[in-house]
C-alpha atoms as a PDB file:
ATOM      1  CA  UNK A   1      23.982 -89.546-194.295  1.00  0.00           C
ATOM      2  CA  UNK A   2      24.042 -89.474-190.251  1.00  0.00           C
ATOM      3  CA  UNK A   3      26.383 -88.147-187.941  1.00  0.00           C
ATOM      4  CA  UNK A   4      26.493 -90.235-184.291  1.00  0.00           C
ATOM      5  CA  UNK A   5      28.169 -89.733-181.041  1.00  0.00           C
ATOM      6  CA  UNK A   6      28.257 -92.488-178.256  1.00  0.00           C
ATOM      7  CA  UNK A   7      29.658 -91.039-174.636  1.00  0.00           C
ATOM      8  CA  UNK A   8      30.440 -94.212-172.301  1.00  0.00           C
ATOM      9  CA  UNK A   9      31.070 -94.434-168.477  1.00  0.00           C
ATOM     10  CA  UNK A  10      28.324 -91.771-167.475  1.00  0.00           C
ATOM     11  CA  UNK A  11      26.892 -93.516-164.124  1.00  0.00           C
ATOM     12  CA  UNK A  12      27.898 -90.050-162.548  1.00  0.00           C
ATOM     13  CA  UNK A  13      25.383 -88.433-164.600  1.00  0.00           C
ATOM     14  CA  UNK A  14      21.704 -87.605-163.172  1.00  0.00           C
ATOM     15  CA  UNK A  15      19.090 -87.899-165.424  1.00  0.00           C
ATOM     16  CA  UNK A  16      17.835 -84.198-164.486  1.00  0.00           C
ATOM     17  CA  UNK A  17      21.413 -83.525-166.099  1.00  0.00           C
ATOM     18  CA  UNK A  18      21.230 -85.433-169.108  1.00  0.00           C
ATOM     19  CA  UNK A  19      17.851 -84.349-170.192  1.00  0.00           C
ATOM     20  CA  UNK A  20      19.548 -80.605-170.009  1.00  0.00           C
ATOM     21  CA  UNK A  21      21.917 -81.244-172.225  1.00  0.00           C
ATOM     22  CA  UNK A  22      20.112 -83.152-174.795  1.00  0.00           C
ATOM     23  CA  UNK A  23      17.788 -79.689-174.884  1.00  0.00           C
ATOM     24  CA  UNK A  24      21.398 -77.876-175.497  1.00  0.00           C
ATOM     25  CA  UNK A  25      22.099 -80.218-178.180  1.00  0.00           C
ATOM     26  CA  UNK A  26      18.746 -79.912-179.838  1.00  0.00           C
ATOM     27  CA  UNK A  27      18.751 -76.485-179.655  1.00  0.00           C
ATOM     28  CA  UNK A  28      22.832 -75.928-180.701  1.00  0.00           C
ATOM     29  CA  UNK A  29      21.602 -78.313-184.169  1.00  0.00           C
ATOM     30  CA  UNK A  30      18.830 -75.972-184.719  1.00  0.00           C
ATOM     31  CA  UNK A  31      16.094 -79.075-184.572  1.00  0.00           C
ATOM     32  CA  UNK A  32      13.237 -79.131-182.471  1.00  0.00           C
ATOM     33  CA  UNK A  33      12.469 -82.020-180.095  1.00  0.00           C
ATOM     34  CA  UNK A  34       8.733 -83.603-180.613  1.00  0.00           C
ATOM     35  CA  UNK A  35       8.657 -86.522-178.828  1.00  0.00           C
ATOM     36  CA  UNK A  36       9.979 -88.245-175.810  1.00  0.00           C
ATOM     37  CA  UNK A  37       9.880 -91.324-174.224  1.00  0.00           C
ATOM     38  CA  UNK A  38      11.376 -93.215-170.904  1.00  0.00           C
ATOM     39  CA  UNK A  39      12.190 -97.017-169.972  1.00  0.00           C
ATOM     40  CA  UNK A  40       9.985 -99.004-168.101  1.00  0.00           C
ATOM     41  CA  UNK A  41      10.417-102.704-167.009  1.00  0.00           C
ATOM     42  CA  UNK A  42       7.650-105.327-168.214  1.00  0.00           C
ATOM     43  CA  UNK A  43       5.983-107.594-165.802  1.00  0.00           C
ATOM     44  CA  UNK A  44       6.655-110.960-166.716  1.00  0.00           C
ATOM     45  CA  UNK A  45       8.961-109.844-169.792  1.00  0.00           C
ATOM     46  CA  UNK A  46      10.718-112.521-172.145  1.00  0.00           C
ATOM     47  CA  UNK A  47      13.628-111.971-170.119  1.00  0.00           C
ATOM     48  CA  UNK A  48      15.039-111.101-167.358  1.00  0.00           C
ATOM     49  CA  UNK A  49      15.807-107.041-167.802  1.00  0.00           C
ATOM     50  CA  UNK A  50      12.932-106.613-170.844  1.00  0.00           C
ATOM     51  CA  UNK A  51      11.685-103.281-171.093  1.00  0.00           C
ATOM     52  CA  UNK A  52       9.580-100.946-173.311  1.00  0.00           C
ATOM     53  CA  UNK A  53       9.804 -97.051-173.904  1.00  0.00           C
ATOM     54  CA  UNK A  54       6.858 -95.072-172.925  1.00  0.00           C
ATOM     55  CA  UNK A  55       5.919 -92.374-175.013  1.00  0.00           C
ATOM     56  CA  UNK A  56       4.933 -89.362-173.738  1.00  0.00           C
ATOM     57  CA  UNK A  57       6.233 -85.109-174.413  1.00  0.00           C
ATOM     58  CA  UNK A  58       9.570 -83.536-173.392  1.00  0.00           C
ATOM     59  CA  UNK A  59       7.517 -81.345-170.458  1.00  0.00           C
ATOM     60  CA  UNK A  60       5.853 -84.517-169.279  1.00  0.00           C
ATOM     61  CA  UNK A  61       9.184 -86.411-168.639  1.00  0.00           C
ATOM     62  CA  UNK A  62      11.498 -83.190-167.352  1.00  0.00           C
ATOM     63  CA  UNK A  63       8.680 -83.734-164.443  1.00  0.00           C
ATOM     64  CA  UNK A  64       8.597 -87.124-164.059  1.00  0.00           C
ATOM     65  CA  UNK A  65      13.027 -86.863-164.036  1.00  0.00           C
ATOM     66  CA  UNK A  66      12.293 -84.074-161.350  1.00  0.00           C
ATOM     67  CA  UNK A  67      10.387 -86.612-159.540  1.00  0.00           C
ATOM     68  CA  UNK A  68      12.775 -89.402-159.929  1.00  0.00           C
ATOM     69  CA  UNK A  69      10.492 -91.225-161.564  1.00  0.00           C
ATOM     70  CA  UNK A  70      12.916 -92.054-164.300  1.00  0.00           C
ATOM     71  CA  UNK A  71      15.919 -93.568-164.807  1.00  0.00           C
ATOM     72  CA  UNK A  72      16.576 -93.322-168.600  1.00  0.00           C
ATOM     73  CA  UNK A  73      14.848 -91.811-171.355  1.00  0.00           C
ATOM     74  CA  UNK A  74      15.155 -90.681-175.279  1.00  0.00           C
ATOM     75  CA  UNK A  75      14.139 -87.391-176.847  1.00  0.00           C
ATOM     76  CA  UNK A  76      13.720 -87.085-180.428  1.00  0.00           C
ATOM     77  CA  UNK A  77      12.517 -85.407-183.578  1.00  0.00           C
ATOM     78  CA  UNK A  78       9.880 -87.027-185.805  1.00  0.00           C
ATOM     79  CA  UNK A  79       9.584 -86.560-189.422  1.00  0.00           C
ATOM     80  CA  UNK A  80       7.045 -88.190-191.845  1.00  0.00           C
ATOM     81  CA  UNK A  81      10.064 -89.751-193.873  1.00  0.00           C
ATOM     82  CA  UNK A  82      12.407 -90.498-191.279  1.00  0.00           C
ATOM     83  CA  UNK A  83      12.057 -93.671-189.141  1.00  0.00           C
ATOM     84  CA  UNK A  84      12.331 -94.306-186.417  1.00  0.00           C
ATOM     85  CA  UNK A  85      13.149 -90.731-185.543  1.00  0.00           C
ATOM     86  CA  UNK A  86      15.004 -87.782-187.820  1.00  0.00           C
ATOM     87  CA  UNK A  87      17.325 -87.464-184.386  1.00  0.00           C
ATOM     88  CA  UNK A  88      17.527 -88.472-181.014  1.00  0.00           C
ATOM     89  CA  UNK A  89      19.307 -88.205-177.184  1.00  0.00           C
ATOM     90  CA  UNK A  90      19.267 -91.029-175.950  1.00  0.00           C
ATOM     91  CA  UNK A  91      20.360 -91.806-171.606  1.00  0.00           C
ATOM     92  CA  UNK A  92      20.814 -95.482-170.803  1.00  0.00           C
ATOM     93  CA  UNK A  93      21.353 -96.802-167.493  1.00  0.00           C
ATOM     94  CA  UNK A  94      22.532-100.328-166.945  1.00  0.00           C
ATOM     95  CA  UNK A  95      19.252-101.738-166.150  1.00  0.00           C
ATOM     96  CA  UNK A  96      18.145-100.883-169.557  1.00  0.00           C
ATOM     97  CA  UNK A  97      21.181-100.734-171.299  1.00  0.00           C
ATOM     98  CA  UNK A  98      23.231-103.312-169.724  1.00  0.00           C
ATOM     99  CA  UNK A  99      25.803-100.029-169.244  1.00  0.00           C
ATOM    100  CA  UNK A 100      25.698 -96.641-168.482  1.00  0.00           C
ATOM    101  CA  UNK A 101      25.957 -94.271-171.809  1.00  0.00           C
ATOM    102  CA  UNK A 102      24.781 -91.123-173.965  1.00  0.00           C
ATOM    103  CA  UNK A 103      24.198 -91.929-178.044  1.00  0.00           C
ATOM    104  CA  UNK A 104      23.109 -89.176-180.275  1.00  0.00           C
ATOM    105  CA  UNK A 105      21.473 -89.483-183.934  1.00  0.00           C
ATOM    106  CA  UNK A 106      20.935 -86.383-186.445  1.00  0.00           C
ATOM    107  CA  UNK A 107      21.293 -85.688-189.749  1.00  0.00           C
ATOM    108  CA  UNK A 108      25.055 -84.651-191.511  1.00  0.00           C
ATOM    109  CA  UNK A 109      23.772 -81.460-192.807  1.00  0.00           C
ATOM    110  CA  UNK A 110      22.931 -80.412-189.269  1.00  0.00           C
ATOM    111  CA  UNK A 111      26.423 -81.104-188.530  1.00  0.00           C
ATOM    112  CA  UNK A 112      28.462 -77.560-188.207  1.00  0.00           C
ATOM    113  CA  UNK A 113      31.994 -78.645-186.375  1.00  0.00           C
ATOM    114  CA  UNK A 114      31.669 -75.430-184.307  1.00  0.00           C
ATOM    115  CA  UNK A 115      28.150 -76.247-182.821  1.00  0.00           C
ATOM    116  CA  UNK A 116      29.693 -79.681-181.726  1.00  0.00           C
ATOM    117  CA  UNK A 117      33.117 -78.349-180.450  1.00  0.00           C
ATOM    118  CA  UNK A 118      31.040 -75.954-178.386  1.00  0.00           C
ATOM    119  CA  UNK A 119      28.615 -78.372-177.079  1.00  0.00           C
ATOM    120  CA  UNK A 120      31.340 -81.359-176.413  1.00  0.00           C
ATOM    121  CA  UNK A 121      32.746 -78.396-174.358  1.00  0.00           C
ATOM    122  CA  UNK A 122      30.176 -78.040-172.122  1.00  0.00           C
ATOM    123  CA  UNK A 123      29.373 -81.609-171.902  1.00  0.00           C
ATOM    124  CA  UNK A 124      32.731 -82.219-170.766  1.00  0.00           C
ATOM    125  CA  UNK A 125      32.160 -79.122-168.269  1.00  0.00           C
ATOM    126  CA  UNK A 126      29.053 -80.530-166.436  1.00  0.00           C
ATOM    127  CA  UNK A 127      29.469 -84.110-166.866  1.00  0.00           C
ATOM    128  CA  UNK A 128      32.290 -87.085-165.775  1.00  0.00           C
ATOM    129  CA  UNK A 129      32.632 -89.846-168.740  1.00  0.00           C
ATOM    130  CA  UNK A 130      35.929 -91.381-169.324  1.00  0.00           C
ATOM    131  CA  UNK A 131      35.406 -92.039-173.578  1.00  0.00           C
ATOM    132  CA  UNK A 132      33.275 -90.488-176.502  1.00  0.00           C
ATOM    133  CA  UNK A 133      33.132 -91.103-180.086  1.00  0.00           C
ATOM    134  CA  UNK A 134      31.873 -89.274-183.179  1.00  0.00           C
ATOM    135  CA  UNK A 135      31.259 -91.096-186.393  1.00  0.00           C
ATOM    136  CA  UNK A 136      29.116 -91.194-189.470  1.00  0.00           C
ATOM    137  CA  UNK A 137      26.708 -93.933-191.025  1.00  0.00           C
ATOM    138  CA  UNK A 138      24.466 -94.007-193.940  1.00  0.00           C
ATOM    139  CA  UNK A 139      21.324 -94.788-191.709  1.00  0.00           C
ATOM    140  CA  UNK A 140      20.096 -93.488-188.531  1.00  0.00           C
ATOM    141  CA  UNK A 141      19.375 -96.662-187.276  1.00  0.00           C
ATOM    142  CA  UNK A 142      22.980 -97.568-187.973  1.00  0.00           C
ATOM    143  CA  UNK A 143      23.842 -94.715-185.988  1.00  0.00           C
ATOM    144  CA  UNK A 144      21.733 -95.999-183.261  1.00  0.00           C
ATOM    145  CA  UNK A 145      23.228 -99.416-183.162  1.00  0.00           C
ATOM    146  CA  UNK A 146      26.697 -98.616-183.518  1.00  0.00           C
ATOM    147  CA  UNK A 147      27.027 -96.439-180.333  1.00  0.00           C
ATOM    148  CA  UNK A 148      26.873 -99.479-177.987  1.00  0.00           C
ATOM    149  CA  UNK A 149      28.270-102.642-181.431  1.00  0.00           C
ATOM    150  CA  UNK A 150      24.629-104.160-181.807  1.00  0.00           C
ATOM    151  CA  UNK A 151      23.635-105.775-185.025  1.00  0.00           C
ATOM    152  CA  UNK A 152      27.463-106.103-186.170  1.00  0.00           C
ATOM    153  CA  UNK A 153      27.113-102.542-187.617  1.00  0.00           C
ATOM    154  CA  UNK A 154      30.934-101.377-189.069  1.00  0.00           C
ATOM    155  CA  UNK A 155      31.553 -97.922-189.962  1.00  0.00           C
ATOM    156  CA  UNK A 156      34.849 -99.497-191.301  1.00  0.00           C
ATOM    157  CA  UNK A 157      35.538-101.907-193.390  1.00  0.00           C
ATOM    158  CA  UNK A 158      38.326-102.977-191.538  1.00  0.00           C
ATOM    159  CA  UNK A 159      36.401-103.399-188.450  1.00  0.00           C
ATOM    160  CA  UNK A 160      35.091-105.944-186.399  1.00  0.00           C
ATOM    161  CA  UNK A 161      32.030-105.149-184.823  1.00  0.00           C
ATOM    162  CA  UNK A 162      31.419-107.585-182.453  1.00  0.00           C
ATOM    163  CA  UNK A 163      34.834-106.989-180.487  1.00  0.00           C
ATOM    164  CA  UNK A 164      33.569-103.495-179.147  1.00  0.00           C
ATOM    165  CA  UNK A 165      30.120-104.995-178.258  1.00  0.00           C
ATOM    166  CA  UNK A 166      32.404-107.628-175.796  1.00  0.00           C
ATOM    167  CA  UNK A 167      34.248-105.318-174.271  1.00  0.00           C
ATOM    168  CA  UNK A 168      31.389-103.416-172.914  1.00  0.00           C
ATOM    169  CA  UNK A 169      30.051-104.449-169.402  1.00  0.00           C
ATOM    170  CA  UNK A 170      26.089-105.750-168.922  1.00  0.00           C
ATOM    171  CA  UNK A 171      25.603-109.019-170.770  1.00  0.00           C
ATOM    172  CA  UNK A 172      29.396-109.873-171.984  1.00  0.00           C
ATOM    173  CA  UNK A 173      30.982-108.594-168.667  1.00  0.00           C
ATOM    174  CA  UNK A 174      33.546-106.660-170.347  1.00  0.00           C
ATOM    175  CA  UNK A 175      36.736-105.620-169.689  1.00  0.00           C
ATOM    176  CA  UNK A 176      35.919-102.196-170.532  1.00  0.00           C
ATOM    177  CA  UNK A 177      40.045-101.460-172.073  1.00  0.00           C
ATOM    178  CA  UNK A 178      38.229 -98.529-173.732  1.00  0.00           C
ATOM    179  CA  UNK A 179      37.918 -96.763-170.554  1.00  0.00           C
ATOM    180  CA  UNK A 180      42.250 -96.472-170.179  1.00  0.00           C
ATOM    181  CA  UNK A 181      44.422 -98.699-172.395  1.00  0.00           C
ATOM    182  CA  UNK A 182      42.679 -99.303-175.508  1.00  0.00           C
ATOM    183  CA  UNK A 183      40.769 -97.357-177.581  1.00  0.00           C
ATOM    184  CA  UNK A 184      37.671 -98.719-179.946  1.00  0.00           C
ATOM    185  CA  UNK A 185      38.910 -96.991-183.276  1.00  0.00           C
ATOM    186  CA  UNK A 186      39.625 -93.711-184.711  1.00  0.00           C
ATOM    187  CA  UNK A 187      37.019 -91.567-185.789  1.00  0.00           C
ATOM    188  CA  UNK A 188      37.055 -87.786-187.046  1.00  0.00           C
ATOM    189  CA  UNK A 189      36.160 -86.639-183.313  1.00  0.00           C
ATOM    190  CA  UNK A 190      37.688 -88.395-180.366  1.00  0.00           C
ATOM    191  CA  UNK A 191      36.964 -87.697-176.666  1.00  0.00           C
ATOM    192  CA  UNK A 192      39.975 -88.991-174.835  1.00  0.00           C
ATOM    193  CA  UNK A 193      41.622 -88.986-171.521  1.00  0.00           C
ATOM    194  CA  UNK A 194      44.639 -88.794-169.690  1.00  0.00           C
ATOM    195  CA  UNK A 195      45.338 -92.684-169.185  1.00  0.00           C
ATOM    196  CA  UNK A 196      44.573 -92.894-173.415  1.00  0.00           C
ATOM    197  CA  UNK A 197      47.044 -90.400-174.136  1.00  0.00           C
ATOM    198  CA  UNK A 198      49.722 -92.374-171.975  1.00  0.00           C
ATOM    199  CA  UNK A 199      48.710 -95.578-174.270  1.00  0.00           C
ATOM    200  CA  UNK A 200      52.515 -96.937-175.838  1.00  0.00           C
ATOM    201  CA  UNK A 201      52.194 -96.686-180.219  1.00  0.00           C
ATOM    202  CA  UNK A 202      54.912 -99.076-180.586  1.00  0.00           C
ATOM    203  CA  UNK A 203      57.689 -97.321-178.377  1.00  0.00           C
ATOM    204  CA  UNK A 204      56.270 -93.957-178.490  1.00  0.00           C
ATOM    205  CA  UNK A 205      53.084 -92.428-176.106  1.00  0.00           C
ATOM    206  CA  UNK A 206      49.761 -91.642-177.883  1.00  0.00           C
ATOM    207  CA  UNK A 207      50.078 -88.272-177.129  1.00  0.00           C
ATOM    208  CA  UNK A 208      53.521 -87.355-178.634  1.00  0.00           C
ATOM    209  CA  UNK A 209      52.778 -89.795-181.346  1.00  0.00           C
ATOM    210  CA  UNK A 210      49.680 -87.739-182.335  1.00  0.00           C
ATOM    211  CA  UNK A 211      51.693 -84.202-181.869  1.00  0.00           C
ATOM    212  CA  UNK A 212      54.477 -85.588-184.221  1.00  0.00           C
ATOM    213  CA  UNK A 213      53.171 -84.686-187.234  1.00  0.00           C
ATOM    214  CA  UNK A 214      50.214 -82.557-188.847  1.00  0.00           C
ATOM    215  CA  UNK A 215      48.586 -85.725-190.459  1.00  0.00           C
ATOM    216  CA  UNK A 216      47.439 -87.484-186.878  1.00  0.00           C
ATOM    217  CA  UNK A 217      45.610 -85.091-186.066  1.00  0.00           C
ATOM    218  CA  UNK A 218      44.872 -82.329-183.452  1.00  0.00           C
ATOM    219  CA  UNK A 219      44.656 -82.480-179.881  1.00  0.00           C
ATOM    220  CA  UNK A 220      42.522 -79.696-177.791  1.00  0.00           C
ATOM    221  CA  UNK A 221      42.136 -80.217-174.116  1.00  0.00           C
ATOM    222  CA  UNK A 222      38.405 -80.158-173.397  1.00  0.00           C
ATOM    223  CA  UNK A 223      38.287 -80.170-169.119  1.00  0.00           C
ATOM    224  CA  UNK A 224      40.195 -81.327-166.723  1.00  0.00           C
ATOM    225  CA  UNK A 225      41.446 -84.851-167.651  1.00  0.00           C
ATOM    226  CA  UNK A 226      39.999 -84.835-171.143  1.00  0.00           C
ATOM    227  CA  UNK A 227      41.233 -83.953-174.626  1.00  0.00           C
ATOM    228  CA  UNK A 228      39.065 -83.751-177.891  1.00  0.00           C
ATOM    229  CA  UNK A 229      41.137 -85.128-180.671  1.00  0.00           C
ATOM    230  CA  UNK A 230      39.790 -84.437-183.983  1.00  0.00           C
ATOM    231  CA  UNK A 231      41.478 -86.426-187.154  1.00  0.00           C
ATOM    232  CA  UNK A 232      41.010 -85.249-190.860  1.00  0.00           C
ATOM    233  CA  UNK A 233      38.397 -87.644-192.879  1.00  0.00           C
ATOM    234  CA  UNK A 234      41.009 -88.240-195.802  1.00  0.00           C
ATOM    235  CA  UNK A 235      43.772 -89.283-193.075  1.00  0.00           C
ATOM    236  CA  UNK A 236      40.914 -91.695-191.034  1.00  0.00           C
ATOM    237  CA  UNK A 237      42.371 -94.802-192.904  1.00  0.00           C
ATOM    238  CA  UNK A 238      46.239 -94.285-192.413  1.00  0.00           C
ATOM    239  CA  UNK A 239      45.702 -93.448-188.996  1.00  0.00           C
ATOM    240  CA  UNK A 240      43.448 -96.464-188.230  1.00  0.00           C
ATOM    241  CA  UNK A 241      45.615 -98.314-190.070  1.00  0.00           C
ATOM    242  CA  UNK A 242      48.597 -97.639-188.119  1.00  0.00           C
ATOM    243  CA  UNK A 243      47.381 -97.922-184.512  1.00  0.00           C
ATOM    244  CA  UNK A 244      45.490-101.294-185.555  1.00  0.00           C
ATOM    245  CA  UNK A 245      48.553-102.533-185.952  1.00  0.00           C
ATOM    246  CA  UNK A 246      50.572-101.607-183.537  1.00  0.00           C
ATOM    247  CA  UNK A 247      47.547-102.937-181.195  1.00  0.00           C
ATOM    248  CA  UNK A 248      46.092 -99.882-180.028  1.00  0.00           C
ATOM    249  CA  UNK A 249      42.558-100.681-181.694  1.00  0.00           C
ATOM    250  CA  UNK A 250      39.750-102.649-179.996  1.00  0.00           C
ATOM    251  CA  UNK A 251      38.007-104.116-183.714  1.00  0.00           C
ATOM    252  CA  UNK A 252      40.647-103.356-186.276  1.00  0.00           C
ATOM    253  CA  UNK A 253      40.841-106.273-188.420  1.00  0.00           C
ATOM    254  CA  UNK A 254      43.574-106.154-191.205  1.00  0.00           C
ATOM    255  CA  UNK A 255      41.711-105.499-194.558  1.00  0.00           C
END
């Protein structure tokens, strides 16, 4: 079992940043990073915006950042057993990416609530985004895919994966509701803002709705203008339930 978190709307973020916190993270997860890698364009790709990831080591591209040399990179850990890595940072920009995001891959049993309170803290500290997720997935590579909806990977049932995927800027031109009115589903750790908590559940704001009753969950403010809402795993599917249909929910889908 993985663990993944996506952060969306980071195109205030400098790489020299990023690549600091993805050492925080590696080091808060006690797992050493082995590998890196940035994005490169091809000449004469298959398409316009095809790129490959250049492999190289974490002190080669913290110089190559410091040079501005890159624009968006992964770090990782390799194990024999574990492909394509056993966890990984990754920074997208919208010339790779199509948008501007973080997405994070490790292990479950690396994943102590405390070390990820603390370090979606200080993320929210040193860094501007407007949405993050947390969620889990039988596969790392599932944990890759779902941060941005590719290769219709659910970590619901009741989920539709391809409605995130068009909501997201780049290819599909999104409308981006995630950033303000909508959010993409509930998940046991939620990085929300302001404008989400105003969001109407039937005639009632998100915000009071959540602090009406122990089973919605728990809402700590993180920074200035964000909130870290954490939901129970046994009260996931009554909550998702209920906000899908009272239209708060990008890809529920009734069961």
């Amino acid at each position: 079992m993985y663990s993944g978190m996506a952060m969306y709307n980071i195109e205030n973020i400098e790489a020299v940043t990023a690549c600091t916190l993805a050492e925080l993270f590696f080091s808060g997860v006690n797992i050493q990073i082995n590998g890196a890698g940035y994005y490169k364009m091809l000449k004469g790709g298959d398409h316009s915006g095809d790129h490959e990831i250049i492999e190289t080591t974490l002190t080669d591209l913290k110089e190559k950042i410091k040079n501005k040399e890159v624009s968006a990179f992964r770090v990782y850990s390799e194990q024999m057993e574990q492909q394509p890595w056993y966890a990984s940072f990754g920074y997208m920009t919208k010339e790779f990416g199509g948008f501007n995001y973080i997405d994070i891959q490790y292990p479950y049993m690396s994943d102590d609530s405390e070390v990820i309170s603390n370090f979606l803290k200080v993320l929210s500290e040193k860094i501007t985004f407007s949405y993050g997720i947390k969620y889990h997935a039988d596969k790392v590579t599932k944990a890759l895919y779902y941060a941005t909806g590719d290769n219709m990977v659910n970590v619901y049932q009741y989920e539709n994966a391809s409605l995130f995927k068009r909501d997201c800027p780049g290819r599909f031109r999104g409308e981006e509701r995630y950033r303000k009115t909508m959010l993409r589903m509930v998940y046991p750790l939620n990085i929300i803002n302001d404008y989400h908590l105003d969001i109407m559940v039937k005639n009632i704001e998100l915000k009071s709705w959540v602090l009406s009753r122990e089973n919605n969950g728990k809402l700590v403010q993180l920074s200035d203008g964000l909130w870290l809402w954490t939901v129970r795993e046994n009260e996931l599917d009554a909550v998702n339930k209920y906000l899908g249909e009272s239209g708060v929910l990008i890809c529920w889908k009734a069961p």
